[in-house]
Protein backbone atom coordinates (compact mmCIF):
# COMPACT_ATOMS: atom_id res chain seq x y z
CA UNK A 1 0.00 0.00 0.00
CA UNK A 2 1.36 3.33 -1.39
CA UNK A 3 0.27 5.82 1.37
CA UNK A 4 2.21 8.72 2.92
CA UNK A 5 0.92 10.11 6.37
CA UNK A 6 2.15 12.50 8.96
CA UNK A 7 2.01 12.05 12.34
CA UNK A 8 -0.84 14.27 13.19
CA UNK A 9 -3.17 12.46 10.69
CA UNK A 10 -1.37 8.94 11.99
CA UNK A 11 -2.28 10.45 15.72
CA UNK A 12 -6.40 11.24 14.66
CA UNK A 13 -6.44 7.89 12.93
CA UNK A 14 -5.48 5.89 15.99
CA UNK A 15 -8.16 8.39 18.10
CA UNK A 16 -10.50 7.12 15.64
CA UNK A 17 -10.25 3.18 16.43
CA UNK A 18 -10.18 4.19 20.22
CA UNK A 19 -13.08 6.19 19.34
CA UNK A 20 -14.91 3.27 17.56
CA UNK A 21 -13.87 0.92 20.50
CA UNK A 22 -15.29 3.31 23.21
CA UNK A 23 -18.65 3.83 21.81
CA UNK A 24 -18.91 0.38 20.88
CA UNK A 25 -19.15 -0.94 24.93
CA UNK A 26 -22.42 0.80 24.66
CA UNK A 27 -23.60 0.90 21.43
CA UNK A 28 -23.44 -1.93 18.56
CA UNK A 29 -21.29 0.41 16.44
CA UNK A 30 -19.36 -2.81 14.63
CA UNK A 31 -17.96 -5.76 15.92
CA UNK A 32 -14.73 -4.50 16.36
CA UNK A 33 -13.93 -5.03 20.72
CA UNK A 34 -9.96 -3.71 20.72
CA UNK A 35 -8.42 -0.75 19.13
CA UNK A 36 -5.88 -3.48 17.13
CA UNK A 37 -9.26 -5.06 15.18
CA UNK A 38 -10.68 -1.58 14.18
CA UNK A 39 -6.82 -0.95 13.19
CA UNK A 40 -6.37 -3.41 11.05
CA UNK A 41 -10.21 -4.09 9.63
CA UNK A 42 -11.87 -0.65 9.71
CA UNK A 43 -9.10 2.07 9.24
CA UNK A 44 -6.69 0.52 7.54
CA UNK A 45 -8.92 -1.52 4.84
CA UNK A 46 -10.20 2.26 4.15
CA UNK A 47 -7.01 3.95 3.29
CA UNK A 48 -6.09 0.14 1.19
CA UNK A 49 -9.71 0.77 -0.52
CA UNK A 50 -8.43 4.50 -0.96
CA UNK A 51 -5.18 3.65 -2.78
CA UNK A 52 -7.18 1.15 -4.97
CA UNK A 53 -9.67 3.78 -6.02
CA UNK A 54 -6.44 6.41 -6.50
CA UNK A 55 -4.98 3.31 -9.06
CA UNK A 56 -8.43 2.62 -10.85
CA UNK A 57 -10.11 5.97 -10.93
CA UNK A 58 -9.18 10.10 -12.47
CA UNK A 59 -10.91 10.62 -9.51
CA UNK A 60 -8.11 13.20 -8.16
CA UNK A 61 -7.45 14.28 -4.88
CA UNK A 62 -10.01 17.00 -4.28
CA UNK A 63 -13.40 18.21 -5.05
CA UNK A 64 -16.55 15.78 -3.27
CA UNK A 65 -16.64 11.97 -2.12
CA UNK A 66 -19.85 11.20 -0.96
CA UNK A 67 -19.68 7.05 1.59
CA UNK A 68 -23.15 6.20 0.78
CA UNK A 69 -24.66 3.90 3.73
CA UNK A 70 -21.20 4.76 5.45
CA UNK A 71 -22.01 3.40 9.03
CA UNK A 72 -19.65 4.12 11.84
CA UNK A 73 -18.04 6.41 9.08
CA UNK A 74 -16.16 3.98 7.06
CA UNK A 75 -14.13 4.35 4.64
CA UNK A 76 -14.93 7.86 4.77
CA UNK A 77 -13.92 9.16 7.72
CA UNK A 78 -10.53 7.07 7.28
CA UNK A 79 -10.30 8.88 4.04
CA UNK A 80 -11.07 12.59 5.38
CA UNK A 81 -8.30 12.42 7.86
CA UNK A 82 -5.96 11.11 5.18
CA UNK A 83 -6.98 13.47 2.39
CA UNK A 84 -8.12 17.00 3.76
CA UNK A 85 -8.11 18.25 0.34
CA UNK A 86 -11.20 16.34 -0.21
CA UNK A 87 -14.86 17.69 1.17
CA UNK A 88 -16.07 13.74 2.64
CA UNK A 89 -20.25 13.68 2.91
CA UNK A 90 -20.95 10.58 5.13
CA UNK A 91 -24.62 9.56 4.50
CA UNK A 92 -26.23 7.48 6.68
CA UNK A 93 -30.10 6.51 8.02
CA UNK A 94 -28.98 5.30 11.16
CA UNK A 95 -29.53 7.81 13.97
CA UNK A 96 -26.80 6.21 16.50
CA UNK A 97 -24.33 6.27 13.66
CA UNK A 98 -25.17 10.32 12.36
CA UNK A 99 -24.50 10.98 16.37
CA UNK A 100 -20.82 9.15 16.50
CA UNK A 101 -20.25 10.58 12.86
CA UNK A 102 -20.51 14.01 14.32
CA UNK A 103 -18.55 12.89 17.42
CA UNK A 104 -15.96 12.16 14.94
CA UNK A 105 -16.41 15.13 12.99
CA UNK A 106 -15.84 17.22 16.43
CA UNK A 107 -13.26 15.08 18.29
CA UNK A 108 -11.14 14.65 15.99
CA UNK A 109 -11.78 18.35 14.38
CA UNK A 110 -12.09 16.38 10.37
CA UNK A 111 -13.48 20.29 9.23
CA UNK A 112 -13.37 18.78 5.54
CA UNK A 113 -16.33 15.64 6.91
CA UNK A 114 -20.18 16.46 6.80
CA UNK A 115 -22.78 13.97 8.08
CA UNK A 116 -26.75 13.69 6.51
CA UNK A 117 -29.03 11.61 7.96
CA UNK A 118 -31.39 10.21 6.17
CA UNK A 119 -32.18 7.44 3.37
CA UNK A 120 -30.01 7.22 0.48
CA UNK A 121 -32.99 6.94 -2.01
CA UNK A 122 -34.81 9.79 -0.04
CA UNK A 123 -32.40 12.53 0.40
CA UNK A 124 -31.71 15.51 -2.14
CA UNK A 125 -28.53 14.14 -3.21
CA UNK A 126 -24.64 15.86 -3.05
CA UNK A 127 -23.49 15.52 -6.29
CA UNK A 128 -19.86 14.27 -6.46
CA UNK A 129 -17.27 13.39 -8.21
CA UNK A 130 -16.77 9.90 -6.34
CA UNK A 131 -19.25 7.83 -4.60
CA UNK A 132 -18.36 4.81 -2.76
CA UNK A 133 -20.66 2.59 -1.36
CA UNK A 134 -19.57 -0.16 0.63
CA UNK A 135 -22.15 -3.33 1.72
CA UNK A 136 -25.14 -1.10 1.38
CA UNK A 137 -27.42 -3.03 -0.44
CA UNK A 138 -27.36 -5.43 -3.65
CA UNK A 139 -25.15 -4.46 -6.22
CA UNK A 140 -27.68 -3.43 -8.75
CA UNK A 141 -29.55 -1.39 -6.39
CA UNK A 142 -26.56 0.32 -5.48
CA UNK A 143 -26.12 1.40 -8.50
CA UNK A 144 -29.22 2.82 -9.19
CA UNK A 145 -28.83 5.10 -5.86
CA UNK A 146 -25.39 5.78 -6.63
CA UNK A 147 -25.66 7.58 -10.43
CA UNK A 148 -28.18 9.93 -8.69
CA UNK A 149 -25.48 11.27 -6.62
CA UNK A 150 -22.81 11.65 -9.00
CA UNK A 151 -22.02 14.29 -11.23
CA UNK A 152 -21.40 13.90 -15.19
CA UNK A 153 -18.19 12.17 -15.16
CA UNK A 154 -18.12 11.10 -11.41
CA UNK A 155 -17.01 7.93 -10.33
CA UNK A 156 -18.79 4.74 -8.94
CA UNK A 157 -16.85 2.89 -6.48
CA UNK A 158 -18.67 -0.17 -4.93
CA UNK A 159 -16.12 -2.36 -2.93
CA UNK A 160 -16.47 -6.26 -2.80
CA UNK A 161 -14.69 -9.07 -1.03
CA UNK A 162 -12.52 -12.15 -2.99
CA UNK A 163 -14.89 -12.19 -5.63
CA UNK A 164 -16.19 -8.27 -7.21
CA UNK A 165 -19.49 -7.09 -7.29
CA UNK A 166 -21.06 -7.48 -10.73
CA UNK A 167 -24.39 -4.43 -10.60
CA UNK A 168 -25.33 -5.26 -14.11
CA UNK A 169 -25.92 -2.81 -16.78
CA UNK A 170 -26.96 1.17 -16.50
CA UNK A 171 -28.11 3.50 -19.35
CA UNK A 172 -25.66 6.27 -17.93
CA UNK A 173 -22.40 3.77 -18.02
CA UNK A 174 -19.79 5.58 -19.97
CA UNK A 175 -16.82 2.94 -19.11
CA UNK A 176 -16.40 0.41 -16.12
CA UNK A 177 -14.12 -2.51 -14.77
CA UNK A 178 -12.93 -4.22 -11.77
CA UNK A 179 -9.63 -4.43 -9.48
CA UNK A 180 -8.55 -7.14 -6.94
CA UNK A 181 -6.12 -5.72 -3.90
CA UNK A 182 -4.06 -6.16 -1.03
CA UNK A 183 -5.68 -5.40 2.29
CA UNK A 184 -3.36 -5.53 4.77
CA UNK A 185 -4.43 -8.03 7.64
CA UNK A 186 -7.17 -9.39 4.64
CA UNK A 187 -5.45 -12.67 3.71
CA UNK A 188 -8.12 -13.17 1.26
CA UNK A 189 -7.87 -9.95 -0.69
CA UNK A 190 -10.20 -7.37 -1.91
CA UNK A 191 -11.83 -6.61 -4.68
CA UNK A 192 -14.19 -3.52 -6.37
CA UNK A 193 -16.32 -2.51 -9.34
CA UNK A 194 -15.95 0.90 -10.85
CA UNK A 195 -17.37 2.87 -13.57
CA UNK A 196 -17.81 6.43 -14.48
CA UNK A 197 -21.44 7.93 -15.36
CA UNK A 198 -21.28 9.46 -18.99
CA UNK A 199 -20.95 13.14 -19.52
CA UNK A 200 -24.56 13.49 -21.18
């Protein structure tokens, strides 16, 4: 994994997993019990899933990445702390989630993460550049949500695990493909599907 941080952003992303940990002994946040597991499996597989995107995508490193059904905040929040040039939009329906999102958000003073509430399918959508959403819902449903909240020539991330997700056709498809990678502390490996919605 190609990835340069300094020790500030090293610092917030440790602070995160303690975060994760600390909330979790009273609310089901993941099923990550030590700061070592939401290491190795939350923060770490974000900034691997971040490098893979980097490799696939034109994506860049600014402008908007909206984490569609994003959880605890993952990958995005990983992915704020590690890129502050980018403007992270966590979306999430999950009230217990929004509220350690914005814990996160304040904590750990991530000024380039915002948090919405709400339904994916309901909510006026942020249109970005990148979208990533990770074990939302089916493949082909997440791609239906997801070209609504990218822009003309935004990107369409969906992560997957050995095997990549396969969403099926869309209309607004200009190009697509898939990329296996390392996780570190993921002996099995990762994978993702990608395309980009057409300019039209």
């Amino acid at each position: 994994m190609n990835l340069t941080l300094d020790e500030a952003q090293v610092a917030r992303l440790l602070e995160l997993a303690e975060m994760v940990v600390g909330w979790g002994r009273s609310t089901n946040l993941t099923g990550h019990r030590t700061v070592l597991a939401a290491m190795r499996h939350l923060v770490v597989d974000a900034l691997a899933l971040m490098v893979a995107v980097d490799s696939q995508t034109e994506a860049g490193h600014d402008g908007v990445l909206v984490d569609l059904g994003s959880g605890a905040g993952f990958p995005g929040a990983p992915i704020a702390i590690a890129r502050p040039e980018l403007s992270v939009v966590l979306v999430d329906s999950r009230e217990r989630r929004n509220h350690f999102q914005r814990a996160i958000r304040r904590q750990l003073e991530v000024s380039n993460l915002e948090t919405r509430l709400g339904r994916i399918e309901e909510l006026s959508p942020t249109r970005a550049g990148l979208v990533i959403a990770q074990a939302v819902a089916p493949p082909e449903q997440v791609l239906a949500w997801g070209m609504a909240w990218l822009e003309p020539g935004g990107f369409l991330v969906i992560p997957g695990g050995p095997e990549p997700p396969n969403p099926g056709p869309h209309a607004l498809i200009a190009e697509s493909g898939q990329h296996a990678y390392a996780a570190p502390g993921n002996p099995l490996g990762r994978t993702l599907w990608w395309c980009r919605r057409s300019s039209g």
